[in-house]
PDB file of N, CA and C in Angstrom:
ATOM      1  N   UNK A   1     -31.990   5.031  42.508  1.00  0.00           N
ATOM      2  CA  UNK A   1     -31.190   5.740  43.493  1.00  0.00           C
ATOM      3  C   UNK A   1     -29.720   5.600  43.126  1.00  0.00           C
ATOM      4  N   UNK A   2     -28.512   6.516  43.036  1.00  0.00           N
ATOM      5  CA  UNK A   2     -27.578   6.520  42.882  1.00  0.00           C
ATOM      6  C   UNK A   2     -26.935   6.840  44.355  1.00  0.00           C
ATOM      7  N   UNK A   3     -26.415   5.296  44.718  1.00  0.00           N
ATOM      8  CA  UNK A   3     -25.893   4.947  46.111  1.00  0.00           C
ATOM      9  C   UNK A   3     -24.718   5.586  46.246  1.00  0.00           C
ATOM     10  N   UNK A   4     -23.769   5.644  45.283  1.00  0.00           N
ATOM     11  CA  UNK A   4     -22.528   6.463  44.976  1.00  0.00           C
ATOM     12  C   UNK A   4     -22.823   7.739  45.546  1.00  0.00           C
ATOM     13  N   UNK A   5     -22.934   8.622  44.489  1.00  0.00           N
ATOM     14  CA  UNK A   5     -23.563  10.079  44.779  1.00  0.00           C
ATOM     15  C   UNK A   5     -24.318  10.400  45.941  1.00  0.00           C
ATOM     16  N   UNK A   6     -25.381   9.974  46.460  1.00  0.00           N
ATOM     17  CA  UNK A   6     -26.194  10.264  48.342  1.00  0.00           C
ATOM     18  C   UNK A   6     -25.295   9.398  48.898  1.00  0.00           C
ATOM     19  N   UNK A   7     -23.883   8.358  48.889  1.00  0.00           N
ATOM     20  CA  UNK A   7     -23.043   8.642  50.064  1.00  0.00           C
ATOM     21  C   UNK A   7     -21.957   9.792  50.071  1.00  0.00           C
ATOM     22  N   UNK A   8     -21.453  10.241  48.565  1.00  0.00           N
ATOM     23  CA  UNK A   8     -20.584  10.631  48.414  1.00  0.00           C
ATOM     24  C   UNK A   8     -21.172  12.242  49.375  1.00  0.00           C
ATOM     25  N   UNK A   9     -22.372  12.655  48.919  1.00  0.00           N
ATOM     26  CA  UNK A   9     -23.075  13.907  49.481  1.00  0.00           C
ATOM     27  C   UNK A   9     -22.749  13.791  50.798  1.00  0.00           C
ATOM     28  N   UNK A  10     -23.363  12.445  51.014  1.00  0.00           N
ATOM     29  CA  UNK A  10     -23.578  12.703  52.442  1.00  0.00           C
ATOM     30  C   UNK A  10     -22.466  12.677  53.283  1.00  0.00           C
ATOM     31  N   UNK A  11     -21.478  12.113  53.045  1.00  0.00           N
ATOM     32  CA  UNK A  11     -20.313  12.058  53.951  1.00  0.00           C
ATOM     33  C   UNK A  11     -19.386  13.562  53.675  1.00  0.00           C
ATOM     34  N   UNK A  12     -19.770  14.360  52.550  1.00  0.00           N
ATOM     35  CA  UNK A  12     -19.009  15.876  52.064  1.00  0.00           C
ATOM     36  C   UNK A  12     -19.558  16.500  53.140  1.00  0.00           C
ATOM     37  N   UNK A  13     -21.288  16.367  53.300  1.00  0.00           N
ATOM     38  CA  UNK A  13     -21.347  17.904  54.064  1.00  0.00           C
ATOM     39  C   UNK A  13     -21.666  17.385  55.372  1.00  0.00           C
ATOM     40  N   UNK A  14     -21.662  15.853  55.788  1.00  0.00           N
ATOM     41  CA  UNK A  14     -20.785  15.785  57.196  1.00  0.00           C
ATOM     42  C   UNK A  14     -19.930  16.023  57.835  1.00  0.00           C
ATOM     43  N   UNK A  15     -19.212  16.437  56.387  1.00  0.00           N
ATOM     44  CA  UNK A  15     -17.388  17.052  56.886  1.00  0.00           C
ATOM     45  C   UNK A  15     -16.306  15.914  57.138  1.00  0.00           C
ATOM     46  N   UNK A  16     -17.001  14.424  56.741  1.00  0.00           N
ATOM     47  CA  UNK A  16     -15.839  13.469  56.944  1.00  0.00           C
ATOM     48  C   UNK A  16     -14.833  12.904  55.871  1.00  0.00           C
ATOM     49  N   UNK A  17     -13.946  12.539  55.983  1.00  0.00           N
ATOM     50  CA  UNK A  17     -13.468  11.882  54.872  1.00  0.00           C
ATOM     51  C   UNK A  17     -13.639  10.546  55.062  1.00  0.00           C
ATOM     52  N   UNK A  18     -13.461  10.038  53.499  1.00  0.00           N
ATOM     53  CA  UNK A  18     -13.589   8.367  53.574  1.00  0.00           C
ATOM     54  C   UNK A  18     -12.732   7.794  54.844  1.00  0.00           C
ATOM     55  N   UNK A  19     -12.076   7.705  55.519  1.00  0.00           N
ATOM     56  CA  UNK A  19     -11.403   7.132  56.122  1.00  0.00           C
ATOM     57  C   UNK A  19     -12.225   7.415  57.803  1.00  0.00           C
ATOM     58  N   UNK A  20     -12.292   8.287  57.991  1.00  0.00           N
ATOM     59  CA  UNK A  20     -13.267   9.032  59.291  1.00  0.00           C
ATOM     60  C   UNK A  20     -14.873   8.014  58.915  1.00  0.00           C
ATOM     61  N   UNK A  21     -15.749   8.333  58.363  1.00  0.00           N
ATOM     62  CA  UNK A  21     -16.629   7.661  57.838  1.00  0.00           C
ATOM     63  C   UNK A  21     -16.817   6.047  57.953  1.00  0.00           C
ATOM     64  N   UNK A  22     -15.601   5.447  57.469  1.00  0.00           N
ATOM     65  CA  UNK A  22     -15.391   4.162  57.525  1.00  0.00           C
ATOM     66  C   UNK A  22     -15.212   4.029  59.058  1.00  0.00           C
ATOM     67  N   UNK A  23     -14.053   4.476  59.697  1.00  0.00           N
ATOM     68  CA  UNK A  23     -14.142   3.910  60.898  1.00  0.00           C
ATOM     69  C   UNK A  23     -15.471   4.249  62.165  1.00  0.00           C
ATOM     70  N   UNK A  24     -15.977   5.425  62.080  1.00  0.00           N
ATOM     71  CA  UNK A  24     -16.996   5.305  62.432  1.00  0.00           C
ATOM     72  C   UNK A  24     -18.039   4.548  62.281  1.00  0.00           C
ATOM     73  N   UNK A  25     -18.194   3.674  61.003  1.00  0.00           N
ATOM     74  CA  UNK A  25     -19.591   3.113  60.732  1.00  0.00           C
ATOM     75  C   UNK A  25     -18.758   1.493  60.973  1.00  0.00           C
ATOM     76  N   UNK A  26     -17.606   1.173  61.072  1.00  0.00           N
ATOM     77  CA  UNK A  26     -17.292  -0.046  61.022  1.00  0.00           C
ATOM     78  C   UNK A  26     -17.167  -0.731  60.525  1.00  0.00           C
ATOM     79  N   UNK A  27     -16.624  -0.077  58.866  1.00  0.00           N
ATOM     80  CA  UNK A  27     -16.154  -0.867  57.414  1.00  0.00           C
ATOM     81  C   UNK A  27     -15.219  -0.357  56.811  1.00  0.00           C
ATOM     82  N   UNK A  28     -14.363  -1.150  56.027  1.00  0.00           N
ATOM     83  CA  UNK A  28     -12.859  -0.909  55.484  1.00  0.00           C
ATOM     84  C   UNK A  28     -12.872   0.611  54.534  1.00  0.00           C
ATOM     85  N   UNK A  29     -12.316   1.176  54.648  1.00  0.00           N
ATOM     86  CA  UNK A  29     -12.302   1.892  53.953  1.00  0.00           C
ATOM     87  C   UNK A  29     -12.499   2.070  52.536  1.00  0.00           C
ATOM     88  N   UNK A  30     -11.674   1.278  52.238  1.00  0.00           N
ATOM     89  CA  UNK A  30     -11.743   0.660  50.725  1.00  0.00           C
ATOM     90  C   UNK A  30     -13.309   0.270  50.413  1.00  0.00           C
ATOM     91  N   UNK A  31     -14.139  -0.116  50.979  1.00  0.00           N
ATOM     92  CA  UNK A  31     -14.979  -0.044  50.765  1.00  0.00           C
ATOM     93  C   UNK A  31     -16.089   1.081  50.518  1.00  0.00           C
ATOM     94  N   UNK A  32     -16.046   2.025  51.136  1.00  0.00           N
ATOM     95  CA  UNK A  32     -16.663   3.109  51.051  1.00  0.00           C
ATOM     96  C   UNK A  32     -16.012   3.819  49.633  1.00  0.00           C
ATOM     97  N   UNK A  33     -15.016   3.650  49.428  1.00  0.00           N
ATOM     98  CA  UNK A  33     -14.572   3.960  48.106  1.00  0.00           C
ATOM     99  C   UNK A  33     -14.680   3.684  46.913  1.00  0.00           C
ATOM    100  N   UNK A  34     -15.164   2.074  47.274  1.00  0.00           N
ATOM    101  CA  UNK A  34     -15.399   1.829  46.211  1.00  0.00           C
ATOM    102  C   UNK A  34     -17.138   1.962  46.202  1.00  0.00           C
ATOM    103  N   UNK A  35     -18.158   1.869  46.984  1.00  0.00           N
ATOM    104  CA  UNK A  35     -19.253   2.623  47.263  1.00  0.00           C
ATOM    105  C   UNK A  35     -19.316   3.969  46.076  1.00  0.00           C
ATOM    106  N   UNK A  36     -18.269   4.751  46.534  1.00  0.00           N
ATOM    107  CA  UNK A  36     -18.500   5.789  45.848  1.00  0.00           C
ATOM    108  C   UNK A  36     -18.088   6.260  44.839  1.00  0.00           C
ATOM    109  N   UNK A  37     -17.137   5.564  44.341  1.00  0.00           N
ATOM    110  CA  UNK A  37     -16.359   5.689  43.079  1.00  0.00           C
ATOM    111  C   UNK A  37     -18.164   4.742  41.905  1.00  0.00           C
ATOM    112  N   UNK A  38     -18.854   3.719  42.508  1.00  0.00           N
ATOM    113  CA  UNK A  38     -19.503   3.281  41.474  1.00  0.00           C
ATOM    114  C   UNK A  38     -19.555   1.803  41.268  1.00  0.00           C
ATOM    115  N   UNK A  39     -18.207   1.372  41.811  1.00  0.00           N
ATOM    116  CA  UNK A  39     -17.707  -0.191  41.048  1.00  0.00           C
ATOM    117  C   UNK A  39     -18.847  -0.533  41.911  1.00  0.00           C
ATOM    118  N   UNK A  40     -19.183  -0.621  43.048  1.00  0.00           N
ATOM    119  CA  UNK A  40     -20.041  -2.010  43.788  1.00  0.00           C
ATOM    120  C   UNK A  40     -21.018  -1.064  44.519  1.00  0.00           C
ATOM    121  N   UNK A  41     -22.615  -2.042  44.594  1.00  0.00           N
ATOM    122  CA  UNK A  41     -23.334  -1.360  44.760  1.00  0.00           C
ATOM    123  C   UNK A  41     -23.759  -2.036  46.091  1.00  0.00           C
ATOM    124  N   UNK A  42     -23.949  -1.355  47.287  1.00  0.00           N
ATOM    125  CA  UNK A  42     -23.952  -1.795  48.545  1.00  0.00           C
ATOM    126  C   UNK A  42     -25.597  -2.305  49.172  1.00  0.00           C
ATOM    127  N   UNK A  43     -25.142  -3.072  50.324  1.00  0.00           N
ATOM    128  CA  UNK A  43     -25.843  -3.746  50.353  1.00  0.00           C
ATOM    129  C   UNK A  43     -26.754  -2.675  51.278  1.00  0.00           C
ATOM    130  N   UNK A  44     -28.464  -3.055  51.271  1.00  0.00           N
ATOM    131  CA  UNK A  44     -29.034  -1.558  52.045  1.00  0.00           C
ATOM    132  C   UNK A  44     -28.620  -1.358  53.028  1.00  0.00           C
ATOM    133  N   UNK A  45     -28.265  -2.621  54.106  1.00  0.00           N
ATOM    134  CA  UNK A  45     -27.764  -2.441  55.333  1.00  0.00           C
ATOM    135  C   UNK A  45     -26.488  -1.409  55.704  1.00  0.00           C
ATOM    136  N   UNK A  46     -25.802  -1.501  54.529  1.00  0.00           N
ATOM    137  CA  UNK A  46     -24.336  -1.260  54.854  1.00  0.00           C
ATOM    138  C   UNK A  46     -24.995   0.300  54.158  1.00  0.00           C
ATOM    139  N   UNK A  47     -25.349   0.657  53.386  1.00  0.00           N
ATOM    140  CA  UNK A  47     -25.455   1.829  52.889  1.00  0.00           C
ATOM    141  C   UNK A  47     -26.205   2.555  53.698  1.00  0.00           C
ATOM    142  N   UNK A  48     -27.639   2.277  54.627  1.00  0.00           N
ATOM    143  CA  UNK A  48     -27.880   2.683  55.942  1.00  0.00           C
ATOM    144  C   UNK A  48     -27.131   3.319  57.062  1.00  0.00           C
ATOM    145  N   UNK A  49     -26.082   2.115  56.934  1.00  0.00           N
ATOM    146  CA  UNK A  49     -25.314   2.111  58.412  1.00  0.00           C
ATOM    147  C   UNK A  49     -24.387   3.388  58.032  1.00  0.00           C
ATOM    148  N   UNK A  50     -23.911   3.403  57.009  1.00  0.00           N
ATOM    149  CA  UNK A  50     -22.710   4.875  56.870  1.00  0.00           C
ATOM    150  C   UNK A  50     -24.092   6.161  56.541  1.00  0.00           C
ATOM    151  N   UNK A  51     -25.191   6.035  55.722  1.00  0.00           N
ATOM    152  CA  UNK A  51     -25.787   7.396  55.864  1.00  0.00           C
ATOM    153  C   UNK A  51     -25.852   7.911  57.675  1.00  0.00           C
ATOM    154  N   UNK A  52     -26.660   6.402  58.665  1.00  0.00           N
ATOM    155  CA  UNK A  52     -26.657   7.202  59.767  1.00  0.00           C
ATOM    156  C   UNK A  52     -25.483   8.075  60.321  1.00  0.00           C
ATOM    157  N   UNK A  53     -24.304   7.393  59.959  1.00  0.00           N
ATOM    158  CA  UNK A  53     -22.782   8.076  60.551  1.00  0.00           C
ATOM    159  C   UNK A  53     -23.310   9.387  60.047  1.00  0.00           C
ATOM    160  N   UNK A  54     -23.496   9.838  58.830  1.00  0.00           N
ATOM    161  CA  UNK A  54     -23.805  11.329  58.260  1.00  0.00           C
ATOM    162  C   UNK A  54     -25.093  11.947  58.853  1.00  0.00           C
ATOM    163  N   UNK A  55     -25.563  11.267  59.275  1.00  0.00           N
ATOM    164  CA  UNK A  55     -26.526  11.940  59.718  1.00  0.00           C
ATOM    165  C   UNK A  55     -27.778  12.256  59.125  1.00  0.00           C
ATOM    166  N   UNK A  56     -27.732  11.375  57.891  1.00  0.00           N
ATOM    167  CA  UNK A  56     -29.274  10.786  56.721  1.00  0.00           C
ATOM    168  C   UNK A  56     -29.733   9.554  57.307  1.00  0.00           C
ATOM    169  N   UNK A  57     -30.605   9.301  56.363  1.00  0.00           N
ATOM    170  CA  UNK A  57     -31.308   8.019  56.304  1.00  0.00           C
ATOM    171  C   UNK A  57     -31.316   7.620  54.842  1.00  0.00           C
ATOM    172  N   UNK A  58     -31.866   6.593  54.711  1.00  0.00           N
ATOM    173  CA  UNK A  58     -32.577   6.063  53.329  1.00  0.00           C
ATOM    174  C   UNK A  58     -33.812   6.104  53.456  1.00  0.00           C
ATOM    175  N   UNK A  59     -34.635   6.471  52.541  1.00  0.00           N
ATOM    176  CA  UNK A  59     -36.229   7.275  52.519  1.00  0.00           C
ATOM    177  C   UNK A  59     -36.611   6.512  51.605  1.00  0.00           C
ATOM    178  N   UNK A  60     -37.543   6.329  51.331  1.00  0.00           N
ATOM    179  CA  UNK A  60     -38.249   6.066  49.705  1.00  0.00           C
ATOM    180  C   UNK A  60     -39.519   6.909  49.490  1.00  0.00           C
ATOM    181  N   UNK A  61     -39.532   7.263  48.068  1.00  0.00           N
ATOM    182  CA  UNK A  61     -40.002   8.358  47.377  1.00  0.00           C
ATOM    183  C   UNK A  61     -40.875   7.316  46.034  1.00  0.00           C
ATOM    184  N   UNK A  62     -41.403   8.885  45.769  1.00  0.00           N
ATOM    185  CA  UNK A  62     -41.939   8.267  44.104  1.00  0.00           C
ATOM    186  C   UNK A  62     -40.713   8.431  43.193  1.00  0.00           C
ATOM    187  N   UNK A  63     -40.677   7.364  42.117  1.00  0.00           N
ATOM    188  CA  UNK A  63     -39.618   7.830  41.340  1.00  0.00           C
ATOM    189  C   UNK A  63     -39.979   9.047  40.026  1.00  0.00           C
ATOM    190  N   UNK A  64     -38.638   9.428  39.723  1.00  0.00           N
ATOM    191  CA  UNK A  64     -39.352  10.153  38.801  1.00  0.00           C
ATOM    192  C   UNK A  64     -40.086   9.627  37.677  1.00  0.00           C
ATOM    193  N   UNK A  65     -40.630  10.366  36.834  1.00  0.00           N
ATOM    194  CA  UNK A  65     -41.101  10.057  35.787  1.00  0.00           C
ATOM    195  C   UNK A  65     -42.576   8.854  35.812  1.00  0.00           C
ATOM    196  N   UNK A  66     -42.538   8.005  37.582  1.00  0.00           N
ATOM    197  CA  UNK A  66     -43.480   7.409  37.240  1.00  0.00           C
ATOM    198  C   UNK A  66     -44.809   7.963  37.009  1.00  0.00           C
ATOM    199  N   UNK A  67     -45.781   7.054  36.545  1.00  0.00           N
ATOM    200  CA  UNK A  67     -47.190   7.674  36.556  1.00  0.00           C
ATOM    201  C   UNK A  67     -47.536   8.739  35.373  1.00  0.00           C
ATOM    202  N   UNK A  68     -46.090   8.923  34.788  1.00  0.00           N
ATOM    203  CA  UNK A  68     -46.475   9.498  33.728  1.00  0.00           C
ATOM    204  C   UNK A  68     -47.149   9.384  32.375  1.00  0.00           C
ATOM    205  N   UNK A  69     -48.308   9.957  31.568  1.00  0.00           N
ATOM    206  CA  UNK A  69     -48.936   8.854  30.761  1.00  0.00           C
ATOM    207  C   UNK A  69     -47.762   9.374  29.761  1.00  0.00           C
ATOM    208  N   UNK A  70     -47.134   8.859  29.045  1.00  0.00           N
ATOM    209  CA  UNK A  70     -46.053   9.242  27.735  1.00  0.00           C
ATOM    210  C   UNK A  70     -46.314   9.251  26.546  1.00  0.00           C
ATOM    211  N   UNK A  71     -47.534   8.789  25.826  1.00  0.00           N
ATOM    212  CA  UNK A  71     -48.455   8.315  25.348  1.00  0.00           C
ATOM    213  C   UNK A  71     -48.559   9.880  24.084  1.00  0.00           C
ATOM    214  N   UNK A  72     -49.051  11.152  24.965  1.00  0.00           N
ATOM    215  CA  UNK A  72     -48.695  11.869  24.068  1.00  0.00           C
ATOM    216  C   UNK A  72     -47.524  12.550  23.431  1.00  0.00           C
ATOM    217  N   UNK A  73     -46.213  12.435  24.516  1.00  0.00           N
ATOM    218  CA  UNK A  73     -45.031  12.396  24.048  1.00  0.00           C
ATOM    219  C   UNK A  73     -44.567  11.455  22.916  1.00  0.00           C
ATOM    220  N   UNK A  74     -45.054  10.287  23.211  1.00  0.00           N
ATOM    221  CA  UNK A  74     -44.565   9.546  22.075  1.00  0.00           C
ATOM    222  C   UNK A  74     -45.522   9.613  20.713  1.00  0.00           C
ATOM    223  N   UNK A  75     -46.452  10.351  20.868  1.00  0.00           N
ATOM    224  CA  UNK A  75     -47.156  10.609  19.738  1.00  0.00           C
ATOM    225  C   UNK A  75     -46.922  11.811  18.348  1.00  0.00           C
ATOM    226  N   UNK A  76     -45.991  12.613  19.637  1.00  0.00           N
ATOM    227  CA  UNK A  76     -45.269  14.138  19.366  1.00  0.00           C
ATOM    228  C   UNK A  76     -44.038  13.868  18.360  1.00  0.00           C
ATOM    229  N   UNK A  77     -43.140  12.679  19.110  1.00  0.00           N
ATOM    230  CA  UNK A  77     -42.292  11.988  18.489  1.00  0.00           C
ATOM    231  C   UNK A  77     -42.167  11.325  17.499  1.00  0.00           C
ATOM    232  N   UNK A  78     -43.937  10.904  16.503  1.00  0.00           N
ATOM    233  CA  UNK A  78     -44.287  10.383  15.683  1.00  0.00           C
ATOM    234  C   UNK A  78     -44.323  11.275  14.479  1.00  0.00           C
ATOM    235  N   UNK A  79     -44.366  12.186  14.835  1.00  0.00           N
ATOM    236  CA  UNK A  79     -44.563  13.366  13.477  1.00  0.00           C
ATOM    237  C   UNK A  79     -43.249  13.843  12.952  1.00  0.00           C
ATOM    238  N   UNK A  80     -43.597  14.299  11.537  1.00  0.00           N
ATOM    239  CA  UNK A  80     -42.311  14.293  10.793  1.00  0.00           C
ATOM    240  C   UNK A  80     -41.862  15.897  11.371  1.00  0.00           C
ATOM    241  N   UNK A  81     -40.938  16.245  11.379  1.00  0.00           N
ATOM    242  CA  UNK A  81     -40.059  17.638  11.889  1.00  0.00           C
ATOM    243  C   UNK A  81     -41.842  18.539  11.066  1.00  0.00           C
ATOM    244  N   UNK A  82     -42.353  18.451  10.103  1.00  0.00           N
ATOM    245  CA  UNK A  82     -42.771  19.519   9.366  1.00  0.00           C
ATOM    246  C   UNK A  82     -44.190  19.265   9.822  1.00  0.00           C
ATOM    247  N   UNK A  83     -44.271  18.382  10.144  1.00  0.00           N
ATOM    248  CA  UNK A  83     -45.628  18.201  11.155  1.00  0.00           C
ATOM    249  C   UNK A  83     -45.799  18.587  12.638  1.00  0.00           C
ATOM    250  N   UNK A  84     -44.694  18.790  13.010  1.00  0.00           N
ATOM    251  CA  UNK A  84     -44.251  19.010  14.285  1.00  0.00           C
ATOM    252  C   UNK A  84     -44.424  20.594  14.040  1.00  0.00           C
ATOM    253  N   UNK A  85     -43.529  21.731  13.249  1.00  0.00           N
ATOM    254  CA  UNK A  85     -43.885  22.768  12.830  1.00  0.00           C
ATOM    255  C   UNK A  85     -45.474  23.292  12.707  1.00  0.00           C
ATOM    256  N   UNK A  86     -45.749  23.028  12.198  1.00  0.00           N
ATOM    257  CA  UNK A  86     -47.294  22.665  11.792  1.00  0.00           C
ATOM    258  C   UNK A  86     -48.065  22.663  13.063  1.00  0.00           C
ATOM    259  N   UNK A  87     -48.166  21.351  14.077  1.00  0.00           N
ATOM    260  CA  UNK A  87     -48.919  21.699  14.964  1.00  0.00           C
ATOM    261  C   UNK A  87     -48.502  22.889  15.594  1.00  0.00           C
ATOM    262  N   UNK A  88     -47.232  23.243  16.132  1.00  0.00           N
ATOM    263  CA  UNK A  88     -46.585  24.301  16.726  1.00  0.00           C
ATOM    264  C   UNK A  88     -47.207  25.749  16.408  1.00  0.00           C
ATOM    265  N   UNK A  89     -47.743  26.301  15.133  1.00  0.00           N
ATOM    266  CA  UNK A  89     -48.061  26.936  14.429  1.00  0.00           C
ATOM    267  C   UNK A  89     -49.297  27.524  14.753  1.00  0.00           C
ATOM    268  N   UNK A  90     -49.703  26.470  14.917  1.00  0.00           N
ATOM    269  CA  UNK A  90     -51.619  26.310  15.137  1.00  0.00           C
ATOM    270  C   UNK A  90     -51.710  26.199  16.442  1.00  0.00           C
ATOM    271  N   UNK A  91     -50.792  25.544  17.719  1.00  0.00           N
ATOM    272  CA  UNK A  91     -50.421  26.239  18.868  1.00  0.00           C
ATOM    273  C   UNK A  91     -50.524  27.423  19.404  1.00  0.00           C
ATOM    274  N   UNK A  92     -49.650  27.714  18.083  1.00  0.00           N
ATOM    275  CA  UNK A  92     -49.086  29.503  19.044  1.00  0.00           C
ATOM    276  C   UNK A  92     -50.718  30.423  18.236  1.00  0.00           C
ATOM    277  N   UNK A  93     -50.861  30.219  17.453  1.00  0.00           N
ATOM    278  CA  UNK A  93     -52.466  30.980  16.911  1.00  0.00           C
ATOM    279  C   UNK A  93     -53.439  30.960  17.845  1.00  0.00           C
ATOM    280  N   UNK A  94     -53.498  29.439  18.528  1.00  0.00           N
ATOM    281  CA  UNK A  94     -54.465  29.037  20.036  1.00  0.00           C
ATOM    282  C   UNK A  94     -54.777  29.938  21.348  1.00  0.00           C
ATOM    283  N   UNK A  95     -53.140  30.000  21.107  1.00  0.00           N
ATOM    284  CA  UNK A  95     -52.371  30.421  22.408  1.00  0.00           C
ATOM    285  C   UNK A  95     -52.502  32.215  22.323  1.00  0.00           C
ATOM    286  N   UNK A  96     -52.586  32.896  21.390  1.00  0.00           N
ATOM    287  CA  UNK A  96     -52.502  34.264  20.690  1.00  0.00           C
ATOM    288  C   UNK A  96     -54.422  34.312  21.183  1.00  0.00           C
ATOM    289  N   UNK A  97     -54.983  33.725  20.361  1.00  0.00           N
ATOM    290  CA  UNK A  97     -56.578  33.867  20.954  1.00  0.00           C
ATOM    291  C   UNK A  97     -56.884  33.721  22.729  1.00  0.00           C
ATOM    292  N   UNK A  98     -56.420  32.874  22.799  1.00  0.00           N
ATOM    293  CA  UNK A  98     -56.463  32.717  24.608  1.00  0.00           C
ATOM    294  C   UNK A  98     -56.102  33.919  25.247  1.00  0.00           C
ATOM    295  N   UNK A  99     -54.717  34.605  24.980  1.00  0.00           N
ATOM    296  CA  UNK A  99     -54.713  35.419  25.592  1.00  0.00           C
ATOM    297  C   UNK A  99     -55.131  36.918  25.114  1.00  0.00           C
ATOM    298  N   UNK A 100     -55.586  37.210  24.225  1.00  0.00           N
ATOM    299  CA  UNK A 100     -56.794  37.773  23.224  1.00  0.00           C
ATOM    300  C   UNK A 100     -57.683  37.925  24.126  1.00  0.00           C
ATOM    301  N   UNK A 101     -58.279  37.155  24.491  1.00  0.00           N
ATOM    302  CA  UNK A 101     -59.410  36.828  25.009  1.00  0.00           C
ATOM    303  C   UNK A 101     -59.388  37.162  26.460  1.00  0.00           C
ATOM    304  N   UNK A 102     -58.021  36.807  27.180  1.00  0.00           N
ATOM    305  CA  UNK A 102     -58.151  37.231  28.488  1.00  0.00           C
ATOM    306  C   UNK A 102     -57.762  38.807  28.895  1.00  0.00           C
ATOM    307  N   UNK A 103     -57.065  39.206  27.714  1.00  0.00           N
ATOM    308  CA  UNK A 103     -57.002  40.734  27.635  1.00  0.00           C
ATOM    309  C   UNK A 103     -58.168  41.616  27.924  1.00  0.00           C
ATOM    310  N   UNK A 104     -59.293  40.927  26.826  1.00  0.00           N
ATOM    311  CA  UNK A 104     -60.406  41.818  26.438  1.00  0.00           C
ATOM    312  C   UNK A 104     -61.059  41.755  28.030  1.00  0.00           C
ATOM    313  N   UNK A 105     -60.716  41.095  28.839  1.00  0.00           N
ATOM    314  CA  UNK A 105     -61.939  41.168  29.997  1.00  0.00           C
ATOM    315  C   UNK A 105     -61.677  42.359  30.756  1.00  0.00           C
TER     316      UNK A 105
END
């Protein structure tokens, strides 16, 4: 999660500025700045407490990319550029019959 960026969002299309924001949620300003500039990464409580001012939450999700098997990506990545060509080749010939095939029906 990039805490920076979903406060920085969230306090834009609340319409507040850092300073509005801060005093509403009940922390220095400077802090929210630095929140969002990157330097310090907040604690959940405090990053909670200013999404509610905006009018978010903190959610949790799947992340990306998990669950992914990579396995044949990194196998793809194993072949030399001319092997890579090569399967590509014999791909698109696959791919030319398949839809060959779904034409003819």
């Amino acid at each position: 999660m990039d805490a920076a960026g979903t406060l920085r969002e969230a306090r834009r299309l609340a319409g507040f500025s850092q300073r509005a924001l801060a005093g509403r949620a009940g922390v220095p300003q400077p802090t929210v700045a630095r929140i969002e500039s990157g330097a310090v990464v907040p604690r959940v409580d405090t990053l909670d407490k200013l999404l509610a001012v905006c009018g978010r939450a903190l959610t949790s999700g799947p992340r990306p990319g998990a669950g992914i098997d990579r396995t044949p990506i990194r196998a793809l990545l194993a072949l030399t550029p001319a092997e890579r060509l090569c399967l590509a080749a014999r791909e698109a010939r696959n791919l030319d019959r398949l839809l060959a095939g779904a034409h003819a029906r």
